[in-house]
C-alpha atoms as a PDB file:
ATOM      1  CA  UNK A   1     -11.683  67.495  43.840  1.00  0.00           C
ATOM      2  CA  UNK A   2     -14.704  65.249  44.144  1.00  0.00           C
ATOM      3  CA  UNK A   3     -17.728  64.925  42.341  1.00  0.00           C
ATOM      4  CA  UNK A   4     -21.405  64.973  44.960  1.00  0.00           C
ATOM      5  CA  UNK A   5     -20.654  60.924  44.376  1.00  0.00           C
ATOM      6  CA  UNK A   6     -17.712  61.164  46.123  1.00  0.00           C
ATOM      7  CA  UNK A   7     -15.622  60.160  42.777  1.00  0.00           C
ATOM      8  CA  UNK A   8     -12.555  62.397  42.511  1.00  0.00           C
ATOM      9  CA  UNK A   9     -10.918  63.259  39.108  1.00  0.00           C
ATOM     10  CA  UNK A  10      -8.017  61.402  39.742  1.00  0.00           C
ATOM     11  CA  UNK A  11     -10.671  58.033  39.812  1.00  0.00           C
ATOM     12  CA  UNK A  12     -12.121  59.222  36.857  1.00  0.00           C
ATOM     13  CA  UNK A  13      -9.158  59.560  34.942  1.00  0.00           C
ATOM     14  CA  UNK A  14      -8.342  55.796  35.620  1.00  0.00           C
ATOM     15  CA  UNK A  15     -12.279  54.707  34.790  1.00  0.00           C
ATOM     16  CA  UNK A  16     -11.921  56.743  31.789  1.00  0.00           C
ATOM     17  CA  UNK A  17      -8.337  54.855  30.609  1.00  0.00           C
ATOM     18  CA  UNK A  18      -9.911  51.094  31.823  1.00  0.00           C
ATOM     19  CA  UNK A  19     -12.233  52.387  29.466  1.00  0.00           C
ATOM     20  CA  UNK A  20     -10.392  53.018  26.698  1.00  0.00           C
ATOM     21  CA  UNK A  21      -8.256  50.249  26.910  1.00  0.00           C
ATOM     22  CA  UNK A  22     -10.980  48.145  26.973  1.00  0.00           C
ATOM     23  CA  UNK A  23     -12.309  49.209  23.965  1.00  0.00           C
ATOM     24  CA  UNK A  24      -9.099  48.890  22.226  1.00  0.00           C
ATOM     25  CA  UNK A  25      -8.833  45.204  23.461  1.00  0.00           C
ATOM     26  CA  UNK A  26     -12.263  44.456  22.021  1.00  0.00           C
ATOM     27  CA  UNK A  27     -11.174  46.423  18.710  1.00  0.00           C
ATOM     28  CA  UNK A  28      -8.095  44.040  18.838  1.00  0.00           C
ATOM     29  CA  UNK A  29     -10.158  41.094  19.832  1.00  0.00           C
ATOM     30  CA  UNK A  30     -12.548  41.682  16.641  1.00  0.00           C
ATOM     31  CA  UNK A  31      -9.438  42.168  14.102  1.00  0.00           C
ATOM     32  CA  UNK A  32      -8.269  38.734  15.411  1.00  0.00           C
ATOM     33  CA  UNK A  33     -11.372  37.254  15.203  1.00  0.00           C
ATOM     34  CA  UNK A  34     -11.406  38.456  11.892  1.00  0.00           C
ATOM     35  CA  UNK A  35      -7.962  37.095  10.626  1.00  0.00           C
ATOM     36  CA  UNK A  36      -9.203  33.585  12.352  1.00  0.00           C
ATOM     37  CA  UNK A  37     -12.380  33.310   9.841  1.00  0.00           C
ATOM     38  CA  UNK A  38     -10.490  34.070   6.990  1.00  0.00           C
ATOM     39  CA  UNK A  39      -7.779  31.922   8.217  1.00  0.00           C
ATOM     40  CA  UNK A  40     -10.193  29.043   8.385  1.00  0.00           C
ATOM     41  CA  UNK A  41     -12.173  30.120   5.219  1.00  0.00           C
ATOM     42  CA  UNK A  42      -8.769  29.950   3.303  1.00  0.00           C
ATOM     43  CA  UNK A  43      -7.995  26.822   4.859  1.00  0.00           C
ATOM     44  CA  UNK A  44     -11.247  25.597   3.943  1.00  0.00           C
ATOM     45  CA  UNK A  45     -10.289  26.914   0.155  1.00  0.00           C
ATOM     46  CA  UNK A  46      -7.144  24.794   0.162  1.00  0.00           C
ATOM     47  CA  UNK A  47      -8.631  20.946   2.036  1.00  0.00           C
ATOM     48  CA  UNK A  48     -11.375  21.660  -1.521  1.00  0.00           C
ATOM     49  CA  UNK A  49      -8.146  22.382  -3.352  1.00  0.00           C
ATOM     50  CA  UNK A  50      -6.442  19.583  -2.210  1.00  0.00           C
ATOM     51  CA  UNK A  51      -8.910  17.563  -2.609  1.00  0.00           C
ATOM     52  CA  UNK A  52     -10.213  17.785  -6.527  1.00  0.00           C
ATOM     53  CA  UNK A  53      -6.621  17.243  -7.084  1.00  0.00           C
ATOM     54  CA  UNK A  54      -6.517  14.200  -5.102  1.00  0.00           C
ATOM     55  CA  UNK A  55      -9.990  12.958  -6.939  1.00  0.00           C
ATOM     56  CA  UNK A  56      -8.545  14.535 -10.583  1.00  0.00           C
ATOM     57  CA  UNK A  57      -5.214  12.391  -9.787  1.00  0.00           C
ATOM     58  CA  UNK A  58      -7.817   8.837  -8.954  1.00  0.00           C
ATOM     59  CA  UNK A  59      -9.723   9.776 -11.895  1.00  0.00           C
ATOM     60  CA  UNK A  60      -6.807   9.811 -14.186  1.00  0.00           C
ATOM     61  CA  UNK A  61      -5.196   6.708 -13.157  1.00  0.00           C
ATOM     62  CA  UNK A  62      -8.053   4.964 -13.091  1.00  0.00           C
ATOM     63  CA  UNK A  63      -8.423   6.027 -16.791  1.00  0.00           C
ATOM     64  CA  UNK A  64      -5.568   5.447 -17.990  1.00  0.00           C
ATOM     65  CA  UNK A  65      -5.453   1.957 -16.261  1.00  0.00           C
ATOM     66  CA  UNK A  66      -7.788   0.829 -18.032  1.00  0.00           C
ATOM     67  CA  UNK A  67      -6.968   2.499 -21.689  1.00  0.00           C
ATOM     68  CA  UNK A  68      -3.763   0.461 -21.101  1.00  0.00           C
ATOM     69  CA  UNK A  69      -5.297  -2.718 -20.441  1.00  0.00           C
ATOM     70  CA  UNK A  70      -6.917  -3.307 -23.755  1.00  0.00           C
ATOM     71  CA  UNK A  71      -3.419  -2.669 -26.174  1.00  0.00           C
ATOM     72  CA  UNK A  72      -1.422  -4.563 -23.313  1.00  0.00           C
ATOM     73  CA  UNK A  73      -4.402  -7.374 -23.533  1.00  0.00           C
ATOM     74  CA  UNK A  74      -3.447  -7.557 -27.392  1.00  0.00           C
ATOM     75  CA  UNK A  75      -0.257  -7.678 -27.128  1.00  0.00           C
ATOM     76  CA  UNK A  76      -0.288 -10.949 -25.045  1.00  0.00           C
ATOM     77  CA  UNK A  77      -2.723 -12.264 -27.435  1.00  0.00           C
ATOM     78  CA  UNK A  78      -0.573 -12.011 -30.149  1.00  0.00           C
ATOM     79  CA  UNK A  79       2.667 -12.932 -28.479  1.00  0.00           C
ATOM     80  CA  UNK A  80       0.776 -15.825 -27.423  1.00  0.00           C
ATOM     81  CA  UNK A  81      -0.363 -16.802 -31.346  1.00  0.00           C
ATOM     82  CA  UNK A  82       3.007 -16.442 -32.756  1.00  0.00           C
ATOM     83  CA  UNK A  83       4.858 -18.740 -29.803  1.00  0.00           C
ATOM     84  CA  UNK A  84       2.070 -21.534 -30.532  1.00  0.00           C
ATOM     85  CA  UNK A  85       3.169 -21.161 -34.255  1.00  0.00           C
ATOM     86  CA  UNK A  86       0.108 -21.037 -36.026  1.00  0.00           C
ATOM     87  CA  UNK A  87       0.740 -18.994 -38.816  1.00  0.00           C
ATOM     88  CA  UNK A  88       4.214 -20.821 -39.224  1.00  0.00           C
ATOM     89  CA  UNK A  89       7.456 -21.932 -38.109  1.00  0.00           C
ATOM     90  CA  UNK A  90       9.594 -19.559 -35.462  1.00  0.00           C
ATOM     91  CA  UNK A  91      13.714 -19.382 -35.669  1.00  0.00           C
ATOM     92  CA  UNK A  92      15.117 -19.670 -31.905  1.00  0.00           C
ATOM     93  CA  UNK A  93      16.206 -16.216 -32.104  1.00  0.00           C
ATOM     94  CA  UNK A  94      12.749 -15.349 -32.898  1.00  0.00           C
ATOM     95  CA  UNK A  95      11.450 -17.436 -29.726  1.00  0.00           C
ATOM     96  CA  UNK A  96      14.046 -15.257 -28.143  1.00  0.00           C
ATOM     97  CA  UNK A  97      12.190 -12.084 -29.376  1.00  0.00           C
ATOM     98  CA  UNK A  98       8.583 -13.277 -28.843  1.00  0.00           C
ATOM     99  CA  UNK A  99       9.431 -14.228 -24.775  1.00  0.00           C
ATOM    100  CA  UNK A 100      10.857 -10.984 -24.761  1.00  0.00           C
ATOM    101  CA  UNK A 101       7.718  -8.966 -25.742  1.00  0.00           C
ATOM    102  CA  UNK A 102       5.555 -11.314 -24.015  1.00  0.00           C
ATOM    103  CA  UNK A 103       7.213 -10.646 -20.814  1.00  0.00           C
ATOM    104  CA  UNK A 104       8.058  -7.207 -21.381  1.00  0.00           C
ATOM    105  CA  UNK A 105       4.013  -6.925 -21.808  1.00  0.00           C
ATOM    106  CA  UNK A 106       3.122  -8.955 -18.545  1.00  0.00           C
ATOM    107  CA  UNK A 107       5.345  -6.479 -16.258  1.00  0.00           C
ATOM    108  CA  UNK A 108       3.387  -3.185 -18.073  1.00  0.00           C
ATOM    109  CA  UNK A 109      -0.050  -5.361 -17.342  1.00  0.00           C
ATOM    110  CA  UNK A 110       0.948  -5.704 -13.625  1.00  0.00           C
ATOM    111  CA  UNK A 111       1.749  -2.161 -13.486  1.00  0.00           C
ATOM    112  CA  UNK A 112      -0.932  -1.128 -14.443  1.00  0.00           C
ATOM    113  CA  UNK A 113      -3.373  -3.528 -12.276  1.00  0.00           C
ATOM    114  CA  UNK A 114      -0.916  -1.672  -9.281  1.00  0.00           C
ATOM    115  CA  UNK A 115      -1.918   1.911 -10.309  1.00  0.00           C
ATOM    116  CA  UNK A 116      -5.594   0.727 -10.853  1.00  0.00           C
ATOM    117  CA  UNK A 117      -5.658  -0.307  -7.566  1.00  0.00           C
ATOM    118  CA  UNK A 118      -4.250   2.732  -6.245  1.00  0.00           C
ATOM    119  CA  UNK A 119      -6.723   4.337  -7.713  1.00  0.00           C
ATOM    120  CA  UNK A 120      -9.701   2.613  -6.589  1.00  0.00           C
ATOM    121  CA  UNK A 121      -7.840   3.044  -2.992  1.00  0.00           C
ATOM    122  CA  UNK A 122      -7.664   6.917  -3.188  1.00  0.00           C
ATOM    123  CA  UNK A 123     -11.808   6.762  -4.503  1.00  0.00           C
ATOM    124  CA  UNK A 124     -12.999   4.831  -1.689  1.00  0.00           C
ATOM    125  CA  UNK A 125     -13.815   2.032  -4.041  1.00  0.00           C
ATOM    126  CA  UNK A 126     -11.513  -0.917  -2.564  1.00  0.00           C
ATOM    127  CA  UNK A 127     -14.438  -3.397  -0.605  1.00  0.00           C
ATOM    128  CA  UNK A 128     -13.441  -5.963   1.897  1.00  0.00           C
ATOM    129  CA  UNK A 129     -15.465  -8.754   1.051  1.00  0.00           C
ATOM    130  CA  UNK A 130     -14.383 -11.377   4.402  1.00  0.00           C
ATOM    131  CA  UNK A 131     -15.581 -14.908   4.766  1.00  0.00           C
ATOM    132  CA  UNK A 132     -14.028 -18.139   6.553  1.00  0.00           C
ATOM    133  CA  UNK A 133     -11.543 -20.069   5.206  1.00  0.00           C
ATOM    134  CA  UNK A 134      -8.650 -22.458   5.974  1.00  0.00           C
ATOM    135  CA  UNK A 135      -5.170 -21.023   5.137  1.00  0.00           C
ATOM    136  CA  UNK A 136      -4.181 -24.775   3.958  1.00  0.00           C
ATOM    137  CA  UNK A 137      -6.035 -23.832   0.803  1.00  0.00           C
ATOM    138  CA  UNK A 138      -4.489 -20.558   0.873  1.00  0.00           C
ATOM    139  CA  UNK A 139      -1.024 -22.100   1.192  1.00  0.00           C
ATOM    140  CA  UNK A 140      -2.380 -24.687  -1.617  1.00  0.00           C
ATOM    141  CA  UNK A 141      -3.254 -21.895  -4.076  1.00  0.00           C
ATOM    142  CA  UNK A 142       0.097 -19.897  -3.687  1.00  0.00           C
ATOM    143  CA  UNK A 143       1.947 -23.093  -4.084  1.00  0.00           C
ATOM    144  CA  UNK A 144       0.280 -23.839  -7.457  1.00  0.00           C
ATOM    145  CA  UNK A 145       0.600 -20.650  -8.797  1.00  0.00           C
ATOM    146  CA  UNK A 146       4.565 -19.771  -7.921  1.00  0.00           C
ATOM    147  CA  UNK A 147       5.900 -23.804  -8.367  1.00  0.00           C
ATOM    148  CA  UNK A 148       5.937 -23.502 -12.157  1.00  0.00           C
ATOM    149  CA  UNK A 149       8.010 -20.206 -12.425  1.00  0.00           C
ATOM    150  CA  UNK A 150      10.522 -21.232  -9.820  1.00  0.00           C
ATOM    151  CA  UNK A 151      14.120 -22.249 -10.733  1.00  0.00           C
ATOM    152  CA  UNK A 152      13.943 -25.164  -8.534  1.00  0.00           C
ATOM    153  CA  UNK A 153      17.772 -25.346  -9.271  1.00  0.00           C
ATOM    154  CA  UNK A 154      18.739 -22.279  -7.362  1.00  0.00           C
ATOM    155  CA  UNK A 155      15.824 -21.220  -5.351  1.00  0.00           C
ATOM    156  CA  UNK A 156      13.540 -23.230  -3.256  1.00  0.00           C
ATOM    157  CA  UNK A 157      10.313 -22.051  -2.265  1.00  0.00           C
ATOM    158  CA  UNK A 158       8.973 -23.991   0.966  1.00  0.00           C
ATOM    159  CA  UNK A 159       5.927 -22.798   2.371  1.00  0.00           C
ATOM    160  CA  UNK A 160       5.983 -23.877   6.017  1.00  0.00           C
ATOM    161  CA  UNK A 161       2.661 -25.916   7.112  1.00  0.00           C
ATOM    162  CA  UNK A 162       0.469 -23.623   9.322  1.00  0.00           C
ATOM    163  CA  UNK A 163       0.676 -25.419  13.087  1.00  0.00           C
ATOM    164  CA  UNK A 164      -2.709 -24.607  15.227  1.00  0.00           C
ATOM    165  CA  UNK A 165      -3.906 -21.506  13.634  1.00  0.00           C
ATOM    166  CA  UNK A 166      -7.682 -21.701  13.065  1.00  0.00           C
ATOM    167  CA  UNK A 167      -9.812 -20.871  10.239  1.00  0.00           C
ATOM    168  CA  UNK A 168      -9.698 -17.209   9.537  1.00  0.00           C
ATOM    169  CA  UNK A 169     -12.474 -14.759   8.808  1.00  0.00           C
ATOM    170  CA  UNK A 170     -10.486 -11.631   6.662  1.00  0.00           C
ATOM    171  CA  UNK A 171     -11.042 -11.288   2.737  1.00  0.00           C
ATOM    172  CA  UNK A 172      -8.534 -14.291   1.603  1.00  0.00           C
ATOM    173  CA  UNK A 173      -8.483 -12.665  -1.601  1.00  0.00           C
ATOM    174  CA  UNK A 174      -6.483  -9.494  -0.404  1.00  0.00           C
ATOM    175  CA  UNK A 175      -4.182 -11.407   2.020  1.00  0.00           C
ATOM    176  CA  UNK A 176      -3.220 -13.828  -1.182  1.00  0.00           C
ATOM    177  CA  UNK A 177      -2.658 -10.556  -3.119  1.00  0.00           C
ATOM    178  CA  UNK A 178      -0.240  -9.506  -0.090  1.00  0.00           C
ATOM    179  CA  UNK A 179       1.469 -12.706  -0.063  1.00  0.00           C
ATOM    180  CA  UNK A 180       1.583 -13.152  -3.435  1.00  0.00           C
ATOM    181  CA  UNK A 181       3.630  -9.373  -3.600  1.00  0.00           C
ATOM    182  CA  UNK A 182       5.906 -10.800  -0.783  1.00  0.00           C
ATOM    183  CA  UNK A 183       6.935 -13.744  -2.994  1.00  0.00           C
ATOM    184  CA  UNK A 184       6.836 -12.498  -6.041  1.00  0.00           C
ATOM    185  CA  UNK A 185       9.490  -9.836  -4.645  1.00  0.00           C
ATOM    186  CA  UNK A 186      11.929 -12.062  -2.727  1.00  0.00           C
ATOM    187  CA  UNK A 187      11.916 -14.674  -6.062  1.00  0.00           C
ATOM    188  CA  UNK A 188      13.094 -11.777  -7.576  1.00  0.00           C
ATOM    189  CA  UNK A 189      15.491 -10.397  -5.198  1.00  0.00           C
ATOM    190  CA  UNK A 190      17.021 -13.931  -4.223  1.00  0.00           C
ATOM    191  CA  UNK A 191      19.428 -15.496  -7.190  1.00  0.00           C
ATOM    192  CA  UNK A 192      20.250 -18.296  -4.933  1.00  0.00           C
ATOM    193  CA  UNK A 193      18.849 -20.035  -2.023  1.00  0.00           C
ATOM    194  CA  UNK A 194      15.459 -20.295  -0.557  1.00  0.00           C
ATOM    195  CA  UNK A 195      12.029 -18.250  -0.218  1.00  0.00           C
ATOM    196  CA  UNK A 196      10.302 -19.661   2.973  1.00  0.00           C
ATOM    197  CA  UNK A 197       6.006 -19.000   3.645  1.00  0.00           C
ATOM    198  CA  UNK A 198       5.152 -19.567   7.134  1.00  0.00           C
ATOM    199  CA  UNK A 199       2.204 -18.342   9.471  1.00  0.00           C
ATOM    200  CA  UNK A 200       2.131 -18.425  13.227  1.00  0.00           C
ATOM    201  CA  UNK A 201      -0.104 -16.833  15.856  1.00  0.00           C
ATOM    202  CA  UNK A 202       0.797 -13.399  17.173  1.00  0.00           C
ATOM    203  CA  UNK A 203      -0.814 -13.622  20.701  1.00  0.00           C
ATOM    204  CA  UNK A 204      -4.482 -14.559  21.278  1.00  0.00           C
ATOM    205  CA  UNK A 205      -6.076 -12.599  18.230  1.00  0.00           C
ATOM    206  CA  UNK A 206      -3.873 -12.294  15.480  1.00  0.00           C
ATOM    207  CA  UNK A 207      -1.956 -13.672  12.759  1.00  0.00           C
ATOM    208  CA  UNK A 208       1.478 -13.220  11.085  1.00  0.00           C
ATOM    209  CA  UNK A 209       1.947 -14.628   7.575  1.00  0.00           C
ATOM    210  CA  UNK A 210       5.706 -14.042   7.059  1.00  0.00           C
ATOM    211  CA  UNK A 211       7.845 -14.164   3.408  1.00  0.00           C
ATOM    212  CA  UNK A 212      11.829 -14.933   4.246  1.00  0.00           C
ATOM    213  CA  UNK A 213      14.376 -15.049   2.037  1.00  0.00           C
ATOM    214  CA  UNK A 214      18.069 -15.696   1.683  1.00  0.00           C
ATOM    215  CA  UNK A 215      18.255 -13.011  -0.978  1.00  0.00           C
ATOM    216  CA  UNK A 216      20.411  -9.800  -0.979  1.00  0.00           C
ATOM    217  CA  UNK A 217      19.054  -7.850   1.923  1.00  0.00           C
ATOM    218  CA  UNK A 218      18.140  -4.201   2.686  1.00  0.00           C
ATOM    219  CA  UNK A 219      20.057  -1.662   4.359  1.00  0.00           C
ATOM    220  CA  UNK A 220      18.055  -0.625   7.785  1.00  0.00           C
ATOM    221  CA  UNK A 221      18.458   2.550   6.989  1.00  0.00           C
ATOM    222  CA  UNK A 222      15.850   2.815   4.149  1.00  0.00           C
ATOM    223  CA  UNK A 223      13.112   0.158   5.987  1.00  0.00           C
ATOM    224  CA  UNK A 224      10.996   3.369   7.189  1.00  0.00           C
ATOM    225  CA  UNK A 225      10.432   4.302   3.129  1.00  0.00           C
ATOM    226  CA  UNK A 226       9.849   0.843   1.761  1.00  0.00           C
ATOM    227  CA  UNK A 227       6.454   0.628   2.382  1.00  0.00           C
ATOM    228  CA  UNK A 228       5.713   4.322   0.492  1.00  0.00           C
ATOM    229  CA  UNK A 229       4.438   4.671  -2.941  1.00  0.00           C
ATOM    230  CA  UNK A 230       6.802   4.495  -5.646  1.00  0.00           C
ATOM    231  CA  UNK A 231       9.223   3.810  -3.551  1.00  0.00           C
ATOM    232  CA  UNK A 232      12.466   1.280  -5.197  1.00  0.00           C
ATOM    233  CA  UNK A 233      15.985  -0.140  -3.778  1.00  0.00           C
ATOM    234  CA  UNK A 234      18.759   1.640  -5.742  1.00  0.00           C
ATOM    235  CA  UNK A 235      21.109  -1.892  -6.394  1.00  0.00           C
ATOM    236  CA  UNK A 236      22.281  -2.842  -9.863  1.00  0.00           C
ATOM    237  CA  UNK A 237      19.408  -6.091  -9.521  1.00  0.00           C
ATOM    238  CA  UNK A 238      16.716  -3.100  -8.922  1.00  0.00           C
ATOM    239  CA  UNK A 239      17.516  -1.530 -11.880  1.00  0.00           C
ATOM    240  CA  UNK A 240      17.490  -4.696 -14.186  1.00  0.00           C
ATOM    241  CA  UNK A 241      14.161  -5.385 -13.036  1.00  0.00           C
ATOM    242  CA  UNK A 242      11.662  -2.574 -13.330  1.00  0.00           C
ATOM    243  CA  UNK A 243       8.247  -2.087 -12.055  1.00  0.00           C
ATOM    244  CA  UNK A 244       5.890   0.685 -10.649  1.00  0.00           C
ATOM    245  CA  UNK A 245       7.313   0.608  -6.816  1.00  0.00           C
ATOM    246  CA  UNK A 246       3.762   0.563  -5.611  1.00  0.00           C
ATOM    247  CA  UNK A 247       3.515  -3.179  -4.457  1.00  0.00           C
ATOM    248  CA  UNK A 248       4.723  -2.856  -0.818  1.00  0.00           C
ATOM    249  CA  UNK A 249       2.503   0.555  -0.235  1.00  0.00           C
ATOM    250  CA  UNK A 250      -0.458  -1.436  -1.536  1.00  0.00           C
ATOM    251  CA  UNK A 251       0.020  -4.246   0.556  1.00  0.00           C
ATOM    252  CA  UNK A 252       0.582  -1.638   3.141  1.00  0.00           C
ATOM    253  CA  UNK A 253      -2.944  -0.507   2.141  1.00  0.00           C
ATOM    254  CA  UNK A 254      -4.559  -3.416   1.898  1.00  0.00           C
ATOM    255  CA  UNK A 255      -3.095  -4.488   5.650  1.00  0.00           C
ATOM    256  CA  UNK A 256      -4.808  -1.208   7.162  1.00  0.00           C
ATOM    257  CA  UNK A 257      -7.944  -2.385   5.249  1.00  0.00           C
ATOM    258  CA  UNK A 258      -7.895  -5.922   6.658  1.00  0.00           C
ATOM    259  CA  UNK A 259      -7.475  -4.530  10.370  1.00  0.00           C
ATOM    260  CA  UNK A 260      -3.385  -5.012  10.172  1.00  0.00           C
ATOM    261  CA  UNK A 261      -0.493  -4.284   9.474  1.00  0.00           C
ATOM    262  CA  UNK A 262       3.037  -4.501   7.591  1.00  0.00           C
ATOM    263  CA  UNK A 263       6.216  -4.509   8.494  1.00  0.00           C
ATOM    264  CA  UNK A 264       9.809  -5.491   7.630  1.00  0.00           C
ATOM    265  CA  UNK A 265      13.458  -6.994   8.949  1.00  0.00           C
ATOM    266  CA  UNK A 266      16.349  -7.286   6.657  1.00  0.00           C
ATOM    267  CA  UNK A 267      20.124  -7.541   6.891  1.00  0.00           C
ATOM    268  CA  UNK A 268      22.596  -6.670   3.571  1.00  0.00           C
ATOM    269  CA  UNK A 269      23.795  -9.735   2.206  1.00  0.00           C
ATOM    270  CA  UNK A 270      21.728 -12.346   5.055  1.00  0.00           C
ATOM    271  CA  UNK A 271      18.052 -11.766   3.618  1.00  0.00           C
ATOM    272  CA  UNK A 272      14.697 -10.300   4.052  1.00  0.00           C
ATOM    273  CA  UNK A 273      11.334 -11.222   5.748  1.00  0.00           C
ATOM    274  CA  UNK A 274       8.324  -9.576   4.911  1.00  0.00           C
ATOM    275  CA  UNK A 275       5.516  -9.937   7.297  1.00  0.00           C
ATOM    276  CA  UNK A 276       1.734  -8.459   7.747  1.00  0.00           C
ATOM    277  CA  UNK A 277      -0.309  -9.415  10.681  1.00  0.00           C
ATOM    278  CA  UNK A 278      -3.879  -9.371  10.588  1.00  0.00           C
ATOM    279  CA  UNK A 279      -7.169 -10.297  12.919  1.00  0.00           C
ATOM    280  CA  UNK A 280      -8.190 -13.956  13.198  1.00  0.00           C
ATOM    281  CA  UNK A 281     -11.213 -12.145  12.326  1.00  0.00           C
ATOM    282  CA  UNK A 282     -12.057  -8.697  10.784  1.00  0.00           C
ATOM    283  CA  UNK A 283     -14.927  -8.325  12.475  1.00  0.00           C
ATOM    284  CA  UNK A 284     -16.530  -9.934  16.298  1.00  0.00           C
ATOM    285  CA  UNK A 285     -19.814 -10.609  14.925  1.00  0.00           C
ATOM    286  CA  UNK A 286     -19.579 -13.774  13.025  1.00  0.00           C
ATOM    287  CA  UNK A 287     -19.739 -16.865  14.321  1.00  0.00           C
ATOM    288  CA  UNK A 288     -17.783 -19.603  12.469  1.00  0.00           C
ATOM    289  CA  UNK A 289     -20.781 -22.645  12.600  1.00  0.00           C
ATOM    290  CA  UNK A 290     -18.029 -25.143  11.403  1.00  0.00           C
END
């Protein structure tokens, strides 16, 4: 049967169910729509969430950083009075004791500069502050500063003299901070032998400043996690000498900031070199006038 259009019923059945499932697609189409607003208000909820915490976890660092500083500060002071023996005479043993504390103090002091500059990190409030300078003096600095608490008897520390490598334009006070982490960690982790500086270009633009040592190596297997916050080697020589496990992951962090990078290669029982590469310059706008 057909309508004076020429539609029959069996055409309007089928308009009538396009229909109809058409309006149940919107209907679905809507619900969906729906669940994907809520989806990305809860999402929303959780990045706010996420991060106060972050920005509660920054704040309190950074706040107890620095009511640590001013006991630890004390501390030295006074360990410092009683080893120059100016209210009297000290016993050997009591030497002993003093060194002790005194050292015991310096370790919680560089902890705590580590987790104040995580903290400042996390905030935004690390600055890159770049200008030229020669790594000779860089080289110069480190030198002075690690020479006096080396055992030259079992350890030598060479630093390698930089060979046609140009002035640099970076912030030379975070690459000596890197550097100085390097060192600091393969004095520690080499009893006997040598801790060798060098630097050597890594194709046209970069740089790679590079901390070897004949000390007791890390298995490959844990290189991928070294560089992660609070992060420590589980040998019997970790465990005698504590600290934060923060050092690599911030001069991890200050790499990224400088335009580089960090990275690792160590055998058990052979030795460890550290390296971070970085941009002969952090930026292409200056122009070195020397």
């Amino acid at each position: 049967m057909t309508d004076s259009n020429g539609v029959n019923d069996t055409d309007l059945s089928q308009l009538e169910r396009l229909r109809s499932e058409n309006e149940s697609l919107r209907a679905e189409l809507d619900e969906t729509n729906q669940g994907v607003l809520a989806l990305y208000a809860e999402l929303d909820i959780q990045a706010e969430q996420l991060r106060q915490a972050s920005d509660l976890k920054s704040r309190f660092l950074s706040y107890m950083s620095h009511e640590f500083r001013t006991p630890l500060g004390s501390i030295r002071s006074i360990t410092r009075l009683l080893s120059d023996e100016l209210d009297g005479p000290l016993s050997e043993e009591q030497h002993k004791q003093v060194l002790f504390i005194s050292g015991a103090a310096s370790e919680l002091s560089d902890m705590v500069d580590d987790l104040l500059d995580l903290a400042k990190i996390e905030a935004g409030r690390i600055t890159i502050s770049p200008a030229w300078f020669n790594m000779l003096d860089l080289f110069a600095a480190l030198r002075g500063m690690f020479r006096p608490i080396v055992d030259a008897e079992t350890v030598d520390l060479i630093f390698e003299e930089p060979q046609d490598i140009p002035r640099l334009y970076t912030d030379d006070k975070k690459l000596a901070q890197i550097l100085r982490n390097f060192i600091s960690n393969a004095l520690k982790f080499t009893q006997r032998g040598e801790v060798r500086i060098s630097a050597r270009r890594e194709g046209e633009h970069e740089v790679c400043f590079a901390v070897t040592d004949s000390g007791i190596g890390i298995p490959h297997d844990l290189h991928g996690n070294l560089f992660e916050d609070f992060v420590q080697i589980d040998t019997p020589l970790q465990k005698r000498l504590r600290g934060t496990g923060l050092g690599l992951s911030l001069c991890k962090r200050f790499a990224e900031l400088l335009g580089g990078r960090v990275g690792v290669e160590s055998t058990p029982g052979v030795g460890s070199t550290f390296f971070v590469i970085i941009p002969l310059s952090i930026t292409t706008e200056p122009v070195d006038g020397a």
